[in-house]
Protein backbone atom coordinates (compact mmCIF):
# COMPACT_ATOMS: atom_id res chain seq x y z
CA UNK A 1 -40.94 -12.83 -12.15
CA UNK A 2 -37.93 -12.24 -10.11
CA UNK A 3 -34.99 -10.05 -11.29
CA UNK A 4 -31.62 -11.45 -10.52
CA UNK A 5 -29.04 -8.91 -10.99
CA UNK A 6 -26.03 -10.09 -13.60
CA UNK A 7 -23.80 -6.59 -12.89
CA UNK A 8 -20.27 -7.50 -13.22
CA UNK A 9 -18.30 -6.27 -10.14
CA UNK A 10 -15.88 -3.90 -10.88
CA UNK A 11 -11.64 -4.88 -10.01
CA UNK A 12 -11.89 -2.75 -6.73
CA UNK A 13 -15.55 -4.50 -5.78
CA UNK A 14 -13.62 -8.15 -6.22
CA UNK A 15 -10.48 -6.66 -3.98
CA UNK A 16 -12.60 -5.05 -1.37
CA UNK A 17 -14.89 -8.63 -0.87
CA UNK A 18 -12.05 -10.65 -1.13
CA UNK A 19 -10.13 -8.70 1.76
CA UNK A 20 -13.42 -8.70 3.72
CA UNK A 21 -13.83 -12.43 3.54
CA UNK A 22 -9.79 -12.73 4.58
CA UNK A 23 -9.33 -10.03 7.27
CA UNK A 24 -12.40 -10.37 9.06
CA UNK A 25 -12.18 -13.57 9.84
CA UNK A 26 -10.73 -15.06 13.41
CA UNK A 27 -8.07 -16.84 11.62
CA UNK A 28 -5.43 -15.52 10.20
CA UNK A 29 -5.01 -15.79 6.89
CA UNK A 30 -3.33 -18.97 5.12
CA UNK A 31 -0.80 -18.55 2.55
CA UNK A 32 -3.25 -19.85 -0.63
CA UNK A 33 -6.09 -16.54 0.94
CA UNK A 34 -3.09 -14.03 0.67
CA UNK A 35 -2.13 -15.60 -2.66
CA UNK A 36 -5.18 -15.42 -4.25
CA UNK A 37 -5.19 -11.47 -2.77
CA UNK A 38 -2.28 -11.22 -4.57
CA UNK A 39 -3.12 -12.17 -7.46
CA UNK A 40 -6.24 -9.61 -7.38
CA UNK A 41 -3.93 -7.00 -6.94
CA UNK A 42 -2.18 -8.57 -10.10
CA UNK A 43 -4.79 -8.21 -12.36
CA UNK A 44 -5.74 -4.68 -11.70
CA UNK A 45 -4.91 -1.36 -13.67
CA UNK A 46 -4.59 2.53 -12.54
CA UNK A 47 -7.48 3.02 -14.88
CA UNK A 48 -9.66 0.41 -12.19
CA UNK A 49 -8.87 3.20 -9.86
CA UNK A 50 -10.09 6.21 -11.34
CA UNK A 51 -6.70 7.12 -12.00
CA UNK A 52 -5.61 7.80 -15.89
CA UNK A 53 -1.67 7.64 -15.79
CA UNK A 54 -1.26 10.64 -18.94
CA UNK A 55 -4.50 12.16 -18.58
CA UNK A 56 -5.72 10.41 -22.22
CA UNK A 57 -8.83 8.87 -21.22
CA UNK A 58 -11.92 10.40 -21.52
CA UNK A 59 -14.27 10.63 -18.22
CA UNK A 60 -15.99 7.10 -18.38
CA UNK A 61 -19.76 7.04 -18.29
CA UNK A 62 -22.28 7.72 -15.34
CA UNK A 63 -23.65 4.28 -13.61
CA UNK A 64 -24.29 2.48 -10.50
CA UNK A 65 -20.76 1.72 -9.71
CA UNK A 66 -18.40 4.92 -11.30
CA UNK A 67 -18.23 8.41 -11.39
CA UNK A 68 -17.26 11.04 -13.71
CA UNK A 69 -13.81 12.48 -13.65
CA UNK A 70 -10.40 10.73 -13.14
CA UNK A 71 -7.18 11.65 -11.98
CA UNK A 72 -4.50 12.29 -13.57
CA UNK A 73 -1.80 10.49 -12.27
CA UNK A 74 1.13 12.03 -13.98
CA UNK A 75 -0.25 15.78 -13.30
CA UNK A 76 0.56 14.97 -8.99
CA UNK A 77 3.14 17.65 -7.98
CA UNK A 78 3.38 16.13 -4.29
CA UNK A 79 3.20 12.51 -2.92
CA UNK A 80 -0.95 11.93 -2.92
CA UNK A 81 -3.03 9.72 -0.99
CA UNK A 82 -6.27 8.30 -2.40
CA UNK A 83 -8.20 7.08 0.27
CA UNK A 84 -10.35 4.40 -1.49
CA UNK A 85 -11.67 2.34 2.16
CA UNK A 86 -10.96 1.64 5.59
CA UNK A 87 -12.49 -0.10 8.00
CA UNK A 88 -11.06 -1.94 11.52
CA UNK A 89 -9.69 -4.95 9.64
CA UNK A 90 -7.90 -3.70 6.34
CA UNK A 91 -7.76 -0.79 4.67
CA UNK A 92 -7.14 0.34 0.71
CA UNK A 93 -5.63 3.22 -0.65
CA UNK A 94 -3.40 4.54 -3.60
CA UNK A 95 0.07 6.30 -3.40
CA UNK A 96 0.85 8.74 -6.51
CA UNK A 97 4.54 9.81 -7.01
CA UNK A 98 5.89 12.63 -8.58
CA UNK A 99 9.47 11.63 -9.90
CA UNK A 100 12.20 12.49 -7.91
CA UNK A 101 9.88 12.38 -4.48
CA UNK A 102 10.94 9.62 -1.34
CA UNK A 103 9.09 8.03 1.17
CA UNK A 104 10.99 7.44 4.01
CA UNK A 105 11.75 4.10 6.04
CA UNK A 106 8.69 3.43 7.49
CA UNK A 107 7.37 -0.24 9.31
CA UNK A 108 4.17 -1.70 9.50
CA UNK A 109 3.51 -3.16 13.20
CA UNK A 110 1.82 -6.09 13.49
CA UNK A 111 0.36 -5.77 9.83
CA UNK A 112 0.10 -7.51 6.58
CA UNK A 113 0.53 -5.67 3.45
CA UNK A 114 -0.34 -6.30 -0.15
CA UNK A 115 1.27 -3.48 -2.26
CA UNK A 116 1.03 -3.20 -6.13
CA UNK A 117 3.47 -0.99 -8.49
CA UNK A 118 0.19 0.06 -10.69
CA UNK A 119 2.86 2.23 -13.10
CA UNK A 120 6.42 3.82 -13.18
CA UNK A 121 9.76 2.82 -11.58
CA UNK A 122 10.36 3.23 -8.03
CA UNK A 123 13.87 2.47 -5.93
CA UNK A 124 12.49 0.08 -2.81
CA UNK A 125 14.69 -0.93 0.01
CA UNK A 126 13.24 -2.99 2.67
CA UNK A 127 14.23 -4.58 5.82
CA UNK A 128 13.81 -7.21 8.56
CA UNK A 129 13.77 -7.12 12.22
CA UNK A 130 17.29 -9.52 13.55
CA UNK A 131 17.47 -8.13 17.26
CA UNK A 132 15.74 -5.06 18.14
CA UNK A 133 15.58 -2.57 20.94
CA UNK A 134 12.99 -0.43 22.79
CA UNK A 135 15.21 1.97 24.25
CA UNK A 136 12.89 4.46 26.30
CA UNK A 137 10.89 6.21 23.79
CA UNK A 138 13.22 5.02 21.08
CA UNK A 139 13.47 2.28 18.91
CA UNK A 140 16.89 0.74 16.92
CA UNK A 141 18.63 -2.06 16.29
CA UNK A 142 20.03 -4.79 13.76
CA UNK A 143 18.27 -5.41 10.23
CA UNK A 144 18.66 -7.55 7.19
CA UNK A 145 18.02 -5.95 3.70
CA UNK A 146 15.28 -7.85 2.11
CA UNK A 147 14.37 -5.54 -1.48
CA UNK A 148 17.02 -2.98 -2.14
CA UNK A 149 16.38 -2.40 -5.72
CA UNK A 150 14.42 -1.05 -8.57
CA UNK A 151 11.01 -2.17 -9.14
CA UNK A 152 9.26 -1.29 -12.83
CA UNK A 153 6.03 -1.45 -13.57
CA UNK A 154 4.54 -4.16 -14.52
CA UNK A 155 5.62 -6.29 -11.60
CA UNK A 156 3.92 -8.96 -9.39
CA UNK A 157 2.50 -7.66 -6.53
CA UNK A 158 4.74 -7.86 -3.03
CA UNK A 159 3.63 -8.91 0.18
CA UNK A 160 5.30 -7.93 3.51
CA UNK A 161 4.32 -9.61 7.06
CA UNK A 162 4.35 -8.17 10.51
CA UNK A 163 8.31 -10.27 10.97
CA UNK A 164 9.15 -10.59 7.53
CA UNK A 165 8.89 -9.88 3.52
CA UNK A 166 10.42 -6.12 4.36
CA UNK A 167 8.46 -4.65 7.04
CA UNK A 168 10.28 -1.87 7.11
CA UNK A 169 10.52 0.09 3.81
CA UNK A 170 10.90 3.19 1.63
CA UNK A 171 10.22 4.51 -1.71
CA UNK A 172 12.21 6.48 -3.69
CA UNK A 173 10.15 7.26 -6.96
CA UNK A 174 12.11 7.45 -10.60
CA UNK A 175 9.30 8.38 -12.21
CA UNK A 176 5.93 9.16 -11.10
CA UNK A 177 4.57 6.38 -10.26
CA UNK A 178 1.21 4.95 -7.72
CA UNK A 179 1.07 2.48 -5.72
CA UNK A 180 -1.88 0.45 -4.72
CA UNK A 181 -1.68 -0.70 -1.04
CA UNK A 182 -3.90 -2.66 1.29
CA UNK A 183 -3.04 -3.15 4.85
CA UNK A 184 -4.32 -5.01 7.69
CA UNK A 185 -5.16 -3.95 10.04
CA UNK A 186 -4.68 -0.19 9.31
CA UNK A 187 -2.68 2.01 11.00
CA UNK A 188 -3.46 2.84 14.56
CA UNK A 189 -2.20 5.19 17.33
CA UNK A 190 -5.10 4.42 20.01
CA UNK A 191 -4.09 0.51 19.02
CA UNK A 192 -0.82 0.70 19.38
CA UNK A 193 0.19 0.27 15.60
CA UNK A 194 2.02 4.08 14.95
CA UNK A 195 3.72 4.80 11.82
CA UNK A 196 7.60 4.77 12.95
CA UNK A 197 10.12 6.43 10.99
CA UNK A 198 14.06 5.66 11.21
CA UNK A 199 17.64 6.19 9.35
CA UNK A 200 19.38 3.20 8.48
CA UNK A 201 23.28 2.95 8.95
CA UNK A 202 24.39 -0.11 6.36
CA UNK A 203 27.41 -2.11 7.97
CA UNK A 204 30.32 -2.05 5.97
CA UNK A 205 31.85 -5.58 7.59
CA UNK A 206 28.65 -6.72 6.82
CA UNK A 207 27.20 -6.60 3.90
CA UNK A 208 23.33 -7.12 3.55
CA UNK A 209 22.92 -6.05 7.49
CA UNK A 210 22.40 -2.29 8.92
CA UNK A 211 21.67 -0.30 12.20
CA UNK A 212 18.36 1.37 11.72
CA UNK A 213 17.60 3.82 14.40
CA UNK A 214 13.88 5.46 15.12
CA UNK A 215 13.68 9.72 13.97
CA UNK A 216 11.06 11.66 14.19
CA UNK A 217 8.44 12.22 11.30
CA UNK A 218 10.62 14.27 8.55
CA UNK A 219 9.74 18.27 8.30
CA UNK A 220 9.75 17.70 4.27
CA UNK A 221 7.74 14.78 3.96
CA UNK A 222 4.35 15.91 2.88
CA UNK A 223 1.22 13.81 2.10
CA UNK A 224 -1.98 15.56 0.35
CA UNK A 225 -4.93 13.55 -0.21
CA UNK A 226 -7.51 13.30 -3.28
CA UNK A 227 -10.57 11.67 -3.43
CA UNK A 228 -11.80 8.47 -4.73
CA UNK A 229 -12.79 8.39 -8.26
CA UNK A 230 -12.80 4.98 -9.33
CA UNK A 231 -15.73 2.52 -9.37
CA UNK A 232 -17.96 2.80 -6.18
CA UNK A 233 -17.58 0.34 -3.58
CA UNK A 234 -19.80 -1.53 -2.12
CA UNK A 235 -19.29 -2.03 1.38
CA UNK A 236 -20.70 -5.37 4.12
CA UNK A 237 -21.51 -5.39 7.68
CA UNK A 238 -19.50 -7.75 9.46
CA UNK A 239 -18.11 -8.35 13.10
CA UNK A 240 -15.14 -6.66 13.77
């Protein structure tokens, strides 16, 4: 007799098909597809991850789809990236905060990104695009503040697009914190998406608006990576 298999997919398994059914498709996505992303997101925990926020939890149990270990999210003494998948159409990672640390204003060209406070407080400001300039090598212009506030987990999860939602954005973290992030499509140099970095320069006359102006990368932001240690992934072929 046949077996039929009755696993339950783990949070991450659910994310990771339901990106690959949105992003790899030719259209882009409607607004009910990146809902219903969103409210995946929603529904998952640090623990889905393989990341234990105090360090509490015991290492869960050997099997098909986890490993043994987990990190501790609080115990980060630098801005951490856990690389959970990537692939030409979206990719998924975590962010882990030690208090006190800052991302920088940052934009995400030509992307759409899903991005879930999983635990902590963290100060967000984020900006639109009103007129900008490609100046040479350099980039400025006028912005709009979209977020410039606290955000405390738990929160919905936010979604930015390529021209607006707050594609350009920084993190300041209040206490550690991690956030879960999928993007599409990824960063890429060779593509012509780059990670650009600038200062803003809020307008006093008007409120709500500021000059942001591309820097280079700063000399004290470091990222360290970790690996994976939440519930394997299974991944799908699919035309890119």
């Amino acid at each position: 007799m046949e077996m039929v298999c009755t696993m339950e997919r783990s949070k991450i398994q659910v994310i990771y098909d339901a990106c690959n059914a949105v992003f790899s498709q030719k259209e882009l996505p409607t607004f009910q597809q990146i809902q219903w992303l969103r409210n995946l997101l929603d529904k998952t925990k640090a623990i889905d991850l393989g990341i234990d926020e105090f360090g509490f939890c015991e290492s869960p149990p050997s099997s098909p789809t986890s490993v043994e270990g987990l990190i501790r999210g609080q115990g980060v003494c630098n801005i951490t990236y856990i690389h959970i998948h990537e692939c030409d159409n979206f990719s998924i990672g975590v962010f882990c905060f030690p208090a006190g640390r800052i991302f920088p204003l940052h934009d995400h060209p030509r992307m759409t990104v899903l991005s879930k406070l999983l635990y902590g407080s963290v100060y967000v400001k984020a900006y639109d695009w009103v007129k900008v300039v490609n100046s040479g090598c350099r980039t400025y212009g006028l912005a709009g503040s979209v977020v410039d506030g606290i955000l405390k987990a738990p929160c919905e999860a936010s979604v930015l697009f390529p021209g607006s939602g707050g594609n350009i954005h920084s993190f300041a973290a209040l206490t550690p914190c991690a956030i879960l992030d999928v993007l599409s499509p990824p960063y890429s140099e060779e593509l012509g998406r780059p990670s650009t970095y600038f200062s803003d320069f809020p307008i006093p006359s008007l409120p709500g608006y500021a000059i942001l102006e591309e820097k280079d990368l700063p000399d004290d932001l470091a990222v360290i990576g970790a690996p994976y240690l939440g519930p394997r992934i299974v991944t799908q072929n699919y035309l890119s």
